[in-house]
Protein backbone atom coordinates (compact mmCIF):
# COMPACT_ATOMS: atom_id res chain seq x y z
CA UNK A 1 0.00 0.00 0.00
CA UNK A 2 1.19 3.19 -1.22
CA UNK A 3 2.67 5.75 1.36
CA UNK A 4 1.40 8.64 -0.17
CA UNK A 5 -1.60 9.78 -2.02
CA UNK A 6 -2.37 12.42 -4.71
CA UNK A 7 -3.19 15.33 -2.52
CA UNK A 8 0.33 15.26 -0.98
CA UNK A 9 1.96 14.95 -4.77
CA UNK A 10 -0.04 17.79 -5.96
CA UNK A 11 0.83 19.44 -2.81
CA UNK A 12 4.16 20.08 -3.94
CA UNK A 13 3.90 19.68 -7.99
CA UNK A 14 1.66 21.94 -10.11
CA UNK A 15 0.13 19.29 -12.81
CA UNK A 16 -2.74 19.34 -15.48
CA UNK A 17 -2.48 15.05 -15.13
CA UNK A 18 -5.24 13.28 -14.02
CA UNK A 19 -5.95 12.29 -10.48
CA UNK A 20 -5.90 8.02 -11.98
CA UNK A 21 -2.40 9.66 -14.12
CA UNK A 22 -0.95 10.53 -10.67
CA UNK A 23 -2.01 7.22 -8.95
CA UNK A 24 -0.52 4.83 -11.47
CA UNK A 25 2.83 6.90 -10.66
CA UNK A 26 2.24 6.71 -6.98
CA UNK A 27 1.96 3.07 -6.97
CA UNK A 28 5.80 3.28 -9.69
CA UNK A 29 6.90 4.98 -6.71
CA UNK A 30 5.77 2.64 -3.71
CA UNK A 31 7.38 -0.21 -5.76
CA UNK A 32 10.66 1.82 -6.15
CA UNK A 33 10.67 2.72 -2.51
CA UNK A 34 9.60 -1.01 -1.44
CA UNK A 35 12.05 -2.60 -3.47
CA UNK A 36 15.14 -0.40 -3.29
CA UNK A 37 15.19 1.10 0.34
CA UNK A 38 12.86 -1.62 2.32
CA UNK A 39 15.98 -2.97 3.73
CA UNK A 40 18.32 0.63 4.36
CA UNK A 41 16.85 1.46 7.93
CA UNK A 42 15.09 4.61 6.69
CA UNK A 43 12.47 5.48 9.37
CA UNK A 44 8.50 5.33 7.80
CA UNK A 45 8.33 8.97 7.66
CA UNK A 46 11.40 9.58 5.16
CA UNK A 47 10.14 6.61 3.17
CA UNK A 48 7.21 8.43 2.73
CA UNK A 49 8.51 12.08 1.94
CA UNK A 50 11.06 9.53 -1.02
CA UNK A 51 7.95 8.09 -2.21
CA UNK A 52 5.98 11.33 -2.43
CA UNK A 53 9.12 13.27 -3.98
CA UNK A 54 9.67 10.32 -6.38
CA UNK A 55 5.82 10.33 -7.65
CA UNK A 56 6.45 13.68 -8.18
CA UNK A 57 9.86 13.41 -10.14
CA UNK A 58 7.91 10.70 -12.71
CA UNK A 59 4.76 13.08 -13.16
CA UNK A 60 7.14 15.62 -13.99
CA UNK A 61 8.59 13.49 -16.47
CA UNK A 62 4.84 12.94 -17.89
CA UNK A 63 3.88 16.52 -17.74
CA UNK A 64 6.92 18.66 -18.15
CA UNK A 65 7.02 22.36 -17.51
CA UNK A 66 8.29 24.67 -20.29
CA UNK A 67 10.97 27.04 -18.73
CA UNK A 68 11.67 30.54 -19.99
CA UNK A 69 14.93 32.69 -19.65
CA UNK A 70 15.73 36.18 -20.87
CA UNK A 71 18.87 37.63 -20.95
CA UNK A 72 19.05 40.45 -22.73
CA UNK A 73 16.90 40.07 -26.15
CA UNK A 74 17.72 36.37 -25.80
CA UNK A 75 15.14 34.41 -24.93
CA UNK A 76 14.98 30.71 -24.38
CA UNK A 77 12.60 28.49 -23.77
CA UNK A 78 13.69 24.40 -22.39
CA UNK A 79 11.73 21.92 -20.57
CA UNK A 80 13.81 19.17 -17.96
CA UNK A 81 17.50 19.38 -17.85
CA UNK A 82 20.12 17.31 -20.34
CA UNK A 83 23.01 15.33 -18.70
CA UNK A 84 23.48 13.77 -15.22
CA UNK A 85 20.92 10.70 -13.84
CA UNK A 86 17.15 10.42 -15.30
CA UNK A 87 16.79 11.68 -11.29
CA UNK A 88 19.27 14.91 -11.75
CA UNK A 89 16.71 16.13 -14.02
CA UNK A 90 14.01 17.48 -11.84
CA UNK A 91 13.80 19.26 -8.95
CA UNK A 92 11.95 16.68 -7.29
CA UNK A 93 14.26 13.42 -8.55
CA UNK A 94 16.92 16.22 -6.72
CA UNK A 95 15.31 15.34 -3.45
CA UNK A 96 14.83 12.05 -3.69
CA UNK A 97 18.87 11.74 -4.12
CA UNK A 98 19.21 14.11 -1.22
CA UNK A 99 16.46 11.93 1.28
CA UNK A 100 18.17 8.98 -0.24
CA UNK A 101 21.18 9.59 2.52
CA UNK A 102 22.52 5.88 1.75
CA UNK A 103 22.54 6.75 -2.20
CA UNK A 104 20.64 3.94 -2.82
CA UNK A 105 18.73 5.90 -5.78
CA UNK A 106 21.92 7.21 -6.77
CA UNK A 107 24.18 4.08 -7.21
CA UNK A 108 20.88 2.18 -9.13
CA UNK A 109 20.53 5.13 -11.57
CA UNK A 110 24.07 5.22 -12.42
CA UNK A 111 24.72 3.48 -16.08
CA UNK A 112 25.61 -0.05 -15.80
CA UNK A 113 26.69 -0.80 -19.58
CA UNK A 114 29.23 0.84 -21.91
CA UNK A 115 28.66 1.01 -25.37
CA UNK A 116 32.07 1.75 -27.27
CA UNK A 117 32.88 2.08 -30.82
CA UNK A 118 35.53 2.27 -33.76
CA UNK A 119 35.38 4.61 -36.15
CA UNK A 120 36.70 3.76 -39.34
């Protein structure tokens, strides 16, 4: 059973997804949390702020926001953020890795294969 619910995702991420579109990543979450940290000691109320920030990280990655920048008459507009772990790229995959205190999230998100090649 999950450890969270909608009303505390949407508490802390603004999101046009449905409340059934925020469940089914609720319950990715609680299976994440379950099966990764079950075992790490983490007390039941930091297992639930990980599962809430982590529901939050994947309905980001359903529903991202656009993000604009000026500077000067430069203007740019860029949703998520390139390089680093799928959880370095939201503000809310950022806490997870920063509850995560044992880097649990941090070592499984790291790549595990190398792909190398020859050019000829």
């Amino acid at each position: 059973m999950a450890r969270t619910d909608v009303n505390a995702v949407r508490a802390i991420i603004d999101t046009k997804l449905e409340e059934s579109q925020i469940e089914n990543h609720i319950e990715t979450a609680n299976l994440m949390v379950n099966t990764l940290l079950a075992d790490e000691g983490y007390s039941s109320g930091l297992l639930t702020e990980i599962e809430k920030w982590l529901a939050a990280h994947y309905v980001a990655t359903q529903d991202p926001r656009r993000r604009a920048e000026n500077l000067g008459d430069l203007n740019v507009t860029y949703e998520g953020r390139s390089g680093g772990t799928p959880l370095e790229q939201t503000r809310y995959g950022q806490q997870v890795l920063m509850l995560d205190h044992h880097g649990v999230f941090a070592n499984a998100s790291k790549a595990k294969g190398q792909i190398k090649f020859k050019a000829t």
